[in-house]
N, C-alpha and C. Protein backbone atom coordinates (compact mmCIF):
# COMPACT_ATOMS: atom_id res chain seq x y z
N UNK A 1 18.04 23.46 45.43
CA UNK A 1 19.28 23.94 46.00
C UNK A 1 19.19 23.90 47.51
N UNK A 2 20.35 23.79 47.70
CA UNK A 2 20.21 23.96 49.44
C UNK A 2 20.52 25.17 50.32
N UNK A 3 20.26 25.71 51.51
CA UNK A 3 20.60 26.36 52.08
C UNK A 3 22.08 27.49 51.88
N UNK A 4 22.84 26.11 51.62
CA UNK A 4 24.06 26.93 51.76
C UNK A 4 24.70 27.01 50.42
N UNK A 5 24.23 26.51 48.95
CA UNK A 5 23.81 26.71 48.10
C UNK A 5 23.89 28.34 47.53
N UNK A 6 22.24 28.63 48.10
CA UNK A 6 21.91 29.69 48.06
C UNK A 6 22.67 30.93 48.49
N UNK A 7 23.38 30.65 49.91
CA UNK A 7 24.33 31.78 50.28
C UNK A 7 25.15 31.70 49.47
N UNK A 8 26.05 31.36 49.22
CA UNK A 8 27.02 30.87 48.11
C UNK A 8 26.94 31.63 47.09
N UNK A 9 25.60 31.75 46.38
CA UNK A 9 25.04 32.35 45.22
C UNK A 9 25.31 33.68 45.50
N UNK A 10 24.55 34.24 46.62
CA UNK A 10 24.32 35.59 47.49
C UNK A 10 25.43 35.71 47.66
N UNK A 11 26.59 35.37 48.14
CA UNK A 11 27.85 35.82 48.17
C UNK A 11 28.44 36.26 47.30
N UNK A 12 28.41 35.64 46.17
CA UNK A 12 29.43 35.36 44.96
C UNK A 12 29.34 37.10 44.35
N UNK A 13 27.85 37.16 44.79
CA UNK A 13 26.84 38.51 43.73
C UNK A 13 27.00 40.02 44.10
N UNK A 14 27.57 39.52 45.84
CA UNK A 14 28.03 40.73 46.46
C UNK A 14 26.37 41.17 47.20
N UNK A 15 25.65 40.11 47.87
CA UNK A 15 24.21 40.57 48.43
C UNK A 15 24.33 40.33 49.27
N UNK A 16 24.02 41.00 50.50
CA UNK A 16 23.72 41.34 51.95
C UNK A 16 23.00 40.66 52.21
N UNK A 17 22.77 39.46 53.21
CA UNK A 17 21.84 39.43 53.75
C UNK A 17 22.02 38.87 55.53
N UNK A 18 20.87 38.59 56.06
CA UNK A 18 21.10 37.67 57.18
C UNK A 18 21.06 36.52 57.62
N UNK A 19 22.14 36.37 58.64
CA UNK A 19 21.87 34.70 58.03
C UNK A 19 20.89 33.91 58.57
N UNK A 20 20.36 34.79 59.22
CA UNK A 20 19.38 34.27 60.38
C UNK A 20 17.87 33.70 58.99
N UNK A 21 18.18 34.23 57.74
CA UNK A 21 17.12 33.94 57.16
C UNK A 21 16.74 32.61 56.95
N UNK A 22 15.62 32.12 56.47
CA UNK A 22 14.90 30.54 56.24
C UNK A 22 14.96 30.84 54.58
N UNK A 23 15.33 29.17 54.34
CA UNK A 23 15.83 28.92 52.92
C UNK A 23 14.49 29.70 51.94
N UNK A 24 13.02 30.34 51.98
CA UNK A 24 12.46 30.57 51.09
C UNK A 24 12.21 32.11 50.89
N UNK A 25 13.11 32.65 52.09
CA UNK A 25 13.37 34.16 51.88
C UNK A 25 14.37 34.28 51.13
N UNK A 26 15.59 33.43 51.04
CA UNK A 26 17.26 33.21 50.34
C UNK A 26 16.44 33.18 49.47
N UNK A 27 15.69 32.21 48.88
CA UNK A 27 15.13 32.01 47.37
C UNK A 27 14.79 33.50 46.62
N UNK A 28 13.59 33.99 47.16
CA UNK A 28 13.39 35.60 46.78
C UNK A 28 14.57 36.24 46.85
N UNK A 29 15.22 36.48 47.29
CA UNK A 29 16.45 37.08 47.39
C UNK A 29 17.26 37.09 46.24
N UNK A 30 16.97 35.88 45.49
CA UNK A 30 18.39 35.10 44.73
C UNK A 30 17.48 35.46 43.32
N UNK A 31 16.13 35.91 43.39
CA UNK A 31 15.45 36.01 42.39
C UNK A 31 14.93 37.31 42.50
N UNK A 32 14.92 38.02 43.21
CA UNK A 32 15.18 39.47 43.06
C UNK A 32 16.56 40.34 42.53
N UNK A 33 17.34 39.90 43.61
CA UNK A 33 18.59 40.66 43.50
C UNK A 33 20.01 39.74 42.42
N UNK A 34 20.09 38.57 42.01
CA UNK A 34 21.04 37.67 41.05
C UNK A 34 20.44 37.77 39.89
N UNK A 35 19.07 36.80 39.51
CA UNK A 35 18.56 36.36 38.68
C UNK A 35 18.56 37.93 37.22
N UNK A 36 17.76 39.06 37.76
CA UNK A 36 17.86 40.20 37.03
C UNK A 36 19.54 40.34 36.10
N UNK A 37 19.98 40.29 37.25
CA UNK A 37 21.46 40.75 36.70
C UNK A 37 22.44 39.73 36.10
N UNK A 38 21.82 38.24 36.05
CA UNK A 38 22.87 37.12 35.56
C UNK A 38 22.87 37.38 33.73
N UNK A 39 22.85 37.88 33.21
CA UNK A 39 23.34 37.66 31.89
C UNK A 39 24.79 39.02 31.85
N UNK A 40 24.24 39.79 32.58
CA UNK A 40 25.56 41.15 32.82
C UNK A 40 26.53 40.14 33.49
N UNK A 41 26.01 39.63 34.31
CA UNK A 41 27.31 38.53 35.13
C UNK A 41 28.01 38.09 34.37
N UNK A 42 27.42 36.78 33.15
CA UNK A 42 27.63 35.91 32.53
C UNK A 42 28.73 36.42 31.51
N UNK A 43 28.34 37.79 31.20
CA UNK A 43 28.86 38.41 30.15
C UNK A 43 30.46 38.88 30.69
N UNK A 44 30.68 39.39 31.60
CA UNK A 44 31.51 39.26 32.31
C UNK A 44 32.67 38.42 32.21
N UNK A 45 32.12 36.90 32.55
CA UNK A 45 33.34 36.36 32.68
C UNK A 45 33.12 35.35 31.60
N UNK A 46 32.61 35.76 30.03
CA UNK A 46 32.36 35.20 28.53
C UNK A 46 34.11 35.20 27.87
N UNK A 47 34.59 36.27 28.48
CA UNK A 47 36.14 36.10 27.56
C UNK A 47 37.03 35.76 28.93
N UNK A 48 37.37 34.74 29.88
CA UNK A 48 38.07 34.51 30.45
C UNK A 48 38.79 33.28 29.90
N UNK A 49 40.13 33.24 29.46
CA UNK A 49 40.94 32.57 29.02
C UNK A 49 41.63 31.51 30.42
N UNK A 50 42.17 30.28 30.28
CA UNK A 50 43.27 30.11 31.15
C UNK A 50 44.65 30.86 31.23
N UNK A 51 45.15 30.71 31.91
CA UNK A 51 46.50 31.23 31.90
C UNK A 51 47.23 30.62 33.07
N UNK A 52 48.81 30.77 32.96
CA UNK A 52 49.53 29.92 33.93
C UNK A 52 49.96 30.95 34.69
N UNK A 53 49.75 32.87 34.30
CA UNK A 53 49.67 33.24 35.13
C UNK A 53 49.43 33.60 36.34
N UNK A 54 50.58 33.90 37.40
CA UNK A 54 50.26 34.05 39.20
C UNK A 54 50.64 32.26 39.83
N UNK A 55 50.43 31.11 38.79
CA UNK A 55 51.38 29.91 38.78
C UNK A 55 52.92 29.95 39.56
N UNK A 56 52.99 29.83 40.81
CA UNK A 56 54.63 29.61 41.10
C UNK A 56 54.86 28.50 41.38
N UNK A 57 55.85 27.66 40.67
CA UNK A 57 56.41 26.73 40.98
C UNK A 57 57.34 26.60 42.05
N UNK A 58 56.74 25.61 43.32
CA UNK A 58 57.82 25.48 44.50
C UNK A 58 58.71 24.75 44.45
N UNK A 59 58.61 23.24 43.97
CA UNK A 59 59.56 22.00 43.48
C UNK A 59 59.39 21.21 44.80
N UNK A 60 60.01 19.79 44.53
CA UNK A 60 60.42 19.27 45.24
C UNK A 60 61.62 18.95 45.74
């Protein structure tokens, strides 16, 4: 993964960090604080359906 990858990840998860960090502190990071908690994540968004709801049609 890359750099910005990793923030990405860290974002998504709601984790603090700085950005001043080097890609193999992000790594620990992403495997301390994500990795633990990805199946609660996963589980989460297991019943998300589509919907055309929030959809507004502007036209041409």
């Amino acid at each position: 993964m890359k750099w910005s990858d990793l923030r990405k990840v860290l974002i998504e998860h709601g984790v603090e960090f700085n950005l001043a960090l080097k890609k193999p502190e992000l790594v620990n990071l992403v495997k301390e604080r994500v990795l633990p908690n990805l199946v609660e994540y996963k589980a989460n968004f297991a019943n998300v359906k589509p919907s055309s709801e929030g959809i507004i049609f502007v036209g041409f």
